[in-house]
Protein backbone atom coordinates (compact mmCIF):
# COMPACT_ATOMS: atom_id res chain seq x y z
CA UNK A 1 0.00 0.00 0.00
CA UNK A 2 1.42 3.47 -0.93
CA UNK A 3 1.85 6.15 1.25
CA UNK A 4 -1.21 7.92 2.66
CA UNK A 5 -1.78 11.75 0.69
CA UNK A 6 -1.12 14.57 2.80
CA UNK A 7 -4.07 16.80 3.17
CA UNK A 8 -3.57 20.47 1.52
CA UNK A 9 -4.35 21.65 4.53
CA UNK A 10 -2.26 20.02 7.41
CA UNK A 11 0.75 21.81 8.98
CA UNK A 12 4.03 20.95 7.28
CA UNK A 13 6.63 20.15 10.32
CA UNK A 14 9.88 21.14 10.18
CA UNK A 15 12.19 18.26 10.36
CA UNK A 16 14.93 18.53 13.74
CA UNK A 17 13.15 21.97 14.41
CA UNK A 18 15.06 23.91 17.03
CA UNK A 19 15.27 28.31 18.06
CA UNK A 20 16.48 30.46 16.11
CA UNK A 21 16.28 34.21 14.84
CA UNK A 22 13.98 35.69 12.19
CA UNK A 23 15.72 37.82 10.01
CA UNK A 24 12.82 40.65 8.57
CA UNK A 25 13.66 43.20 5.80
CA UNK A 26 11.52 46.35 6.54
CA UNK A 27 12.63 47.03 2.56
CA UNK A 28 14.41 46.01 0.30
CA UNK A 29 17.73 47.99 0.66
CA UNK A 30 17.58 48.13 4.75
CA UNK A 31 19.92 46.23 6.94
CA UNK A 32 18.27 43.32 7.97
CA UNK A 33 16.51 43.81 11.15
CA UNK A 34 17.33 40.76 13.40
CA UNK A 35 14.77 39.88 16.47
CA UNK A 36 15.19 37.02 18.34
CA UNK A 37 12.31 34.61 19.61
CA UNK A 38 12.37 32.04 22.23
CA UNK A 39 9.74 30.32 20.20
CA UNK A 40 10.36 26.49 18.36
CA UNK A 41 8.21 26.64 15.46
CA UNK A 42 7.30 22.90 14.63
CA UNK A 43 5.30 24.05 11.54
CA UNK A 44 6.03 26.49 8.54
CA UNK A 45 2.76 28.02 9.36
CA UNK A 46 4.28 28.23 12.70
CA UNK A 47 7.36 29.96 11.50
CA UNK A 48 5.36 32.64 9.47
CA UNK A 49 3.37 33.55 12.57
CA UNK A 50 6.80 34.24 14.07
CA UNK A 51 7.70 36.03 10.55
CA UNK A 52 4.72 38.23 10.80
CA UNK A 53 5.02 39.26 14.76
CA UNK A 54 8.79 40.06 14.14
CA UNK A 55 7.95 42.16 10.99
CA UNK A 56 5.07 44.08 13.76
CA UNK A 57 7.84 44.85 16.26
CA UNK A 58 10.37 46.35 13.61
CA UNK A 59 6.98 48.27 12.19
CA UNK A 60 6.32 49.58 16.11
CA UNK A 61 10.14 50.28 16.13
CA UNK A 62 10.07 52.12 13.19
CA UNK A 63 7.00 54.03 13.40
CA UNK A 64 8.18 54.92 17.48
CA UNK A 65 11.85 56.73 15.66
CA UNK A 66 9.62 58.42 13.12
CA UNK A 67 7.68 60.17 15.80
CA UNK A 68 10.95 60.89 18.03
CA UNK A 69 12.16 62.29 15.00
CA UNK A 70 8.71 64.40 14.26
CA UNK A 71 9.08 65.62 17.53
CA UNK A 72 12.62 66.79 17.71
CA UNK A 73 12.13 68.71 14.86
CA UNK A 74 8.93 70.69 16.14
CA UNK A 75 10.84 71.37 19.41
CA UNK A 76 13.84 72.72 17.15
CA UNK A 77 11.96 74.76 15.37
CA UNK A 78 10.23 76.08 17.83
CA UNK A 79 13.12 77.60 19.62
CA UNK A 80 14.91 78.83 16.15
CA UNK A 81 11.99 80.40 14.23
CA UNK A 82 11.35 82.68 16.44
CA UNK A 83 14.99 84.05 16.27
CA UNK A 84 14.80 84.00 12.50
CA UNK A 85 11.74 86.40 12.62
CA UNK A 86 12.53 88.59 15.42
CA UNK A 87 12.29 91.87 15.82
CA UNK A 88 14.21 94.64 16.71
CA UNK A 89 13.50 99.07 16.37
CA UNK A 90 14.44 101.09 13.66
CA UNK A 91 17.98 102.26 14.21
CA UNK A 92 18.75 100.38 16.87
CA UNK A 93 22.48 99.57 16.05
CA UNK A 94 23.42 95.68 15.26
CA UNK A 95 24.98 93.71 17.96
CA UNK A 96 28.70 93.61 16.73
CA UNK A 97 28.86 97.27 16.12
CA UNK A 98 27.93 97.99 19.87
CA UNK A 99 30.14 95.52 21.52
CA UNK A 100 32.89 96.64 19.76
CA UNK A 101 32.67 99.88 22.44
CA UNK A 102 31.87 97.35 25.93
CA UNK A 103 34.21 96.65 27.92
CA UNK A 104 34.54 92.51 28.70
CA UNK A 105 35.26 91.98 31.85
CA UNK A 106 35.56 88.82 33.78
CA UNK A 107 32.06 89.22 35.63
CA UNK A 108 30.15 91.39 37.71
CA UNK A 109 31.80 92.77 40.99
CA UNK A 110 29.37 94.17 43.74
CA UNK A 111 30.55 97.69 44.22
CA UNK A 112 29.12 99.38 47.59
CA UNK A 113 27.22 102.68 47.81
CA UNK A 114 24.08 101.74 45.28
CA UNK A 115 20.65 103.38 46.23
CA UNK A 116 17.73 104.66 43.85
CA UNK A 117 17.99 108.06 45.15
CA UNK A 118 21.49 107.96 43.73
CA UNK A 119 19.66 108.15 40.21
CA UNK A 120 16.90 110.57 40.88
CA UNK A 121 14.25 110.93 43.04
CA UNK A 122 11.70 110.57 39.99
CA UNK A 123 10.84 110.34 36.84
CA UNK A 124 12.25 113.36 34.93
CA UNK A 125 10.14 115.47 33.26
CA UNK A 126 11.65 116.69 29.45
CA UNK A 127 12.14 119.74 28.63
CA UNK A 128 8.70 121.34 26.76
CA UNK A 129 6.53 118.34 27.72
CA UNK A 130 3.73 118.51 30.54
CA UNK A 131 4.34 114.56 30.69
CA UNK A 132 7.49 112.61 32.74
CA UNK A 133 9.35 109.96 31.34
CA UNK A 134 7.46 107.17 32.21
CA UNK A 135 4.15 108.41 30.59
CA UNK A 136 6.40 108.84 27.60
CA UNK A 137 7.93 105.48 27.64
CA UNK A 138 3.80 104.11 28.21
CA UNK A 139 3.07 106.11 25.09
CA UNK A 140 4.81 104.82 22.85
CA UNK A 141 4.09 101.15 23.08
CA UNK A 142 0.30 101.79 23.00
CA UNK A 143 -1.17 102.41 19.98
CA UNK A 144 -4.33 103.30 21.00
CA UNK A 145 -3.38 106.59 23.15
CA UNK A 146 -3.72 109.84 21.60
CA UNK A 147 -1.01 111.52 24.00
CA UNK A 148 1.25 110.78 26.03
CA UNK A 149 -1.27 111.80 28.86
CA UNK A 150 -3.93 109.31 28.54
CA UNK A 151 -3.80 105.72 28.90
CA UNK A 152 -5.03 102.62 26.40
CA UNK A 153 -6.41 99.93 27.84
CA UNK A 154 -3.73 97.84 26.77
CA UNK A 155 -0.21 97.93 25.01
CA UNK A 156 2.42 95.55 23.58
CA UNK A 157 5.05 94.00 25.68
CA UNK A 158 8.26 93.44 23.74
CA UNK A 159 9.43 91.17 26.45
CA UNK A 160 6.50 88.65 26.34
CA UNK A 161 5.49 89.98 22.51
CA UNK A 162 1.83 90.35 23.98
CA UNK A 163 -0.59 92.71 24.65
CA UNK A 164 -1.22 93.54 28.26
CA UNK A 165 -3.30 95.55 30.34
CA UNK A 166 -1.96 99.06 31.45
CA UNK A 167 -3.14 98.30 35.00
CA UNK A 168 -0.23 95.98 35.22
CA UNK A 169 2.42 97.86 34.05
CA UNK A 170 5.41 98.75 35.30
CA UNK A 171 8.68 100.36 33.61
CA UNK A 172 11.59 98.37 33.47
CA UNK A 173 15.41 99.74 33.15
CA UNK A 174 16.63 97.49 30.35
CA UNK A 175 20.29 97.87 32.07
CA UNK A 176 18.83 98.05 35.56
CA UNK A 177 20.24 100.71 37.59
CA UNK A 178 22.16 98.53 40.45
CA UNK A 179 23.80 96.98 37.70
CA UNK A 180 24.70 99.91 36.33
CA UNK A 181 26.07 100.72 39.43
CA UNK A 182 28.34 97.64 39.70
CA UNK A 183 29.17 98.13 35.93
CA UNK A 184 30.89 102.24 36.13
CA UNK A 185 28.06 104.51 36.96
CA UNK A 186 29.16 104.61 40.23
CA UNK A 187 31.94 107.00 39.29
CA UNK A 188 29.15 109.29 37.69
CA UNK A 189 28.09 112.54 38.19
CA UNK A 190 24.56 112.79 39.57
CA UNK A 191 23.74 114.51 36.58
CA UNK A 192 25.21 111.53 34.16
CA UNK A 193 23.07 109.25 36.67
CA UNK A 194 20.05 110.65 36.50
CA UNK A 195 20.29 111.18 32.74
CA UNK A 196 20.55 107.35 32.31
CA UNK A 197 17.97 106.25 34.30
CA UNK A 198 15.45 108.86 32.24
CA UNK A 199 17.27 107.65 28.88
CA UNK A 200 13.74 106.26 26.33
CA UNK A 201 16.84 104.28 24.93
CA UNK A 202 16.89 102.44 28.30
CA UNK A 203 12.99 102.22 29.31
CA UNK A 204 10.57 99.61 28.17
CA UNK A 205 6.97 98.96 29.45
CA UNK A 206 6.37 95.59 30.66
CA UNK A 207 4.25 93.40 32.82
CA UNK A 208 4.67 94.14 36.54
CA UNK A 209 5.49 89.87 36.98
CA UNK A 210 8.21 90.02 34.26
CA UNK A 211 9.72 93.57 35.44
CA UNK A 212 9.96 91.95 39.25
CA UNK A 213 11.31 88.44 37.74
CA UNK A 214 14.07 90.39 35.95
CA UNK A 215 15.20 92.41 38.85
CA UNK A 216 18.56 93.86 38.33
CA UNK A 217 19.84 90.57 36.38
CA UNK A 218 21.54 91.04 33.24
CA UNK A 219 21.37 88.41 30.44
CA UNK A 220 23.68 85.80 31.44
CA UNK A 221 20.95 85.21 34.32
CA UNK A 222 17.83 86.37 32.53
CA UNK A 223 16.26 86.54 29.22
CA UNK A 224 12.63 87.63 27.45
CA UNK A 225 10.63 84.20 27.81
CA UNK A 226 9.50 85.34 23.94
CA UNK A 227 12.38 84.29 21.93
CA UNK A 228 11.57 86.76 19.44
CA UNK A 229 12.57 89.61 21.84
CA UNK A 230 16.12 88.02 22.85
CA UNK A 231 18.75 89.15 20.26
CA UNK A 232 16.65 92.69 20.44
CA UNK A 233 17.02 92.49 24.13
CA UNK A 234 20.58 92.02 23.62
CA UNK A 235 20.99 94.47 20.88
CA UNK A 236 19.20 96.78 23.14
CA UNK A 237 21.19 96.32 26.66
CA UNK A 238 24.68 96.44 24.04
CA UNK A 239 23.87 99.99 22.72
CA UNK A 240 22.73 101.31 25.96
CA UNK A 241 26.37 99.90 27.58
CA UNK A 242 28.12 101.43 24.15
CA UNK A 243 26.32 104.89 25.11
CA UNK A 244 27.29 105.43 28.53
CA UNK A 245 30.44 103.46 28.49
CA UNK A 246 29.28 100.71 31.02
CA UNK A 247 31.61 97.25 31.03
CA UNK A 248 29.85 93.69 30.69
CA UNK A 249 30.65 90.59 32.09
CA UNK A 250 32.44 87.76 29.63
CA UNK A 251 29.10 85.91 30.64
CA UNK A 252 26.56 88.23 29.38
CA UNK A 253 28.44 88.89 26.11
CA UNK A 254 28.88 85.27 25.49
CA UNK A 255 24.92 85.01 26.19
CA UNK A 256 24.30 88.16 23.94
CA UNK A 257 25.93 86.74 21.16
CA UNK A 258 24.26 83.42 20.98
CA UNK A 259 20.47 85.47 20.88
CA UNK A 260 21.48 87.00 17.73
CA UNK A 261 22.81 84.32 15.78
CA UNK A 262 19.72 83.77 13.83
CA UNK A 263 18.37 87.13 14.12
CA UNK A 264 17.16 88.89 11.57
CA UNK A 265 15.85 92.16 12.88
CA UNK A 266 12.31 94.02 11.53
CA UNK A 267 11.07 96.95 12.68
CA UNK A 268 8.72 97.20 15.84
């Protein structure tokens, strides 16, 4: 009698089956992707099962570094657009021209003596204008007042790049005035003193939470949260050190320069 006929159907065994690796190309020009199984197949069907769960695990692999990579890129680009489309004020000089008149010192050295009072008692009032500095400074960021007596109900924060009420406002020294202190005014003339701490070039409105966060830190221990505002923050504090001959630490230029490596200034 002949051999019995196999049905079409029945598992084919494998003959001295024992573990090994499946080897699945994820296409046709990858490295092979190796994944090992603890599995015996005794079957071929068995063996493609094991085929088709190894090919699932490269796919879950794959698909997991595709979305890492998705993700890296949106958190790149949202730090470095914002640089590329900052913005800066017309005729504010560029970066490298002011630094080339600071100063570098090693860092910041605590000099003794600083009070307000040493820069004014308050805000000055310019020549021909019925309104102080301050009012001035408000003014100008709020495009909604008429003069520089009345008030919007809101204005733009360069620091944030927002729009914030007017009730909480306060106006921030860009080079704040302690540091100024540390940094050469301190051999000033009150006159020279109070002149920079009534300077528009050094005066920005901002939101009282920022303007206390700040305090009298200089940018190698704070920077706008907005991006945007950083290398005109920097080009900013630069020209205002440039003007009144005030050093800056080897920190805070190193800081300055990376803000405006990417920038690309437009008008405010």
């Amino acid at each position: 009698m002949g051999n019995p006929r196999r049905s079409p159907h029945a598992p084919t065994s494998i003959p001295n089956s024992q573990p090994y690796r499946v080897t699945v190309f994820t296409t046709p020009t990858s490295r092979a992707r190796k994944i090992s199984t603890s599995d015996t197949p005794s079957t071929f069907e068995d063996a493609a099962v094991l085929a088709r769960k190894a090919a699932f695990v490269a796919l879950l692999r794959n698909t997991f570094l595709i979305i890492l990579s998705i993700a890296t890129l949106f958190f790149a680009l949202s730090m470095f657009l914002p640089r590329l489309h900052g913005f800066n004020q017309e005729g504010l000089p560029q970066l490298r021209h002011s630094l080339q008149q600071v100063e570098a010192i090693d860092m910041r050295h605590k000099v003794l003596g600083y009070d307000r009072s040493e820069f004014g008692d308050d805000w000055a009032v310019p020549l021909g204008s019925t309104c102080n500095t301050r009012q001035h400074v408000i003014f100008s960021q709020s495009a909604a007042a008429t003069d520089c007596a009345s008030e919007s109900a809101e204005l733009f924060d360069p620091y944030s790049q927002t729009h914030i009420p007017t009730s909480d406002i306060e106006v921030d020294h860009i080079f704040p005035l302690s540091a100024a202190w540390d940094h050469g005014a301190y051999a000033w003339d009150d006159e020279t003193r109070k002149n920079f701490a009534n300077d528009p070039l050094n005066l920005v409105a901002t939101s009282r939470a920022l303007n206390q966060s700040k305090s009298d830190s200089l940018p190698d221990e704070w920077l706008p949260p907005h991006p945007a505002a950083r290398c005109w923050y920097s080009e900013r504090l630069a020209a205002i050190a440039a003007a009144y001959s005030l050093s800056l630490s080897e920190a805070s230029l190193s800081t300055m320069k990376r803000q405006c490596q990417l920038g690309i200034p437009i008008p405010w």
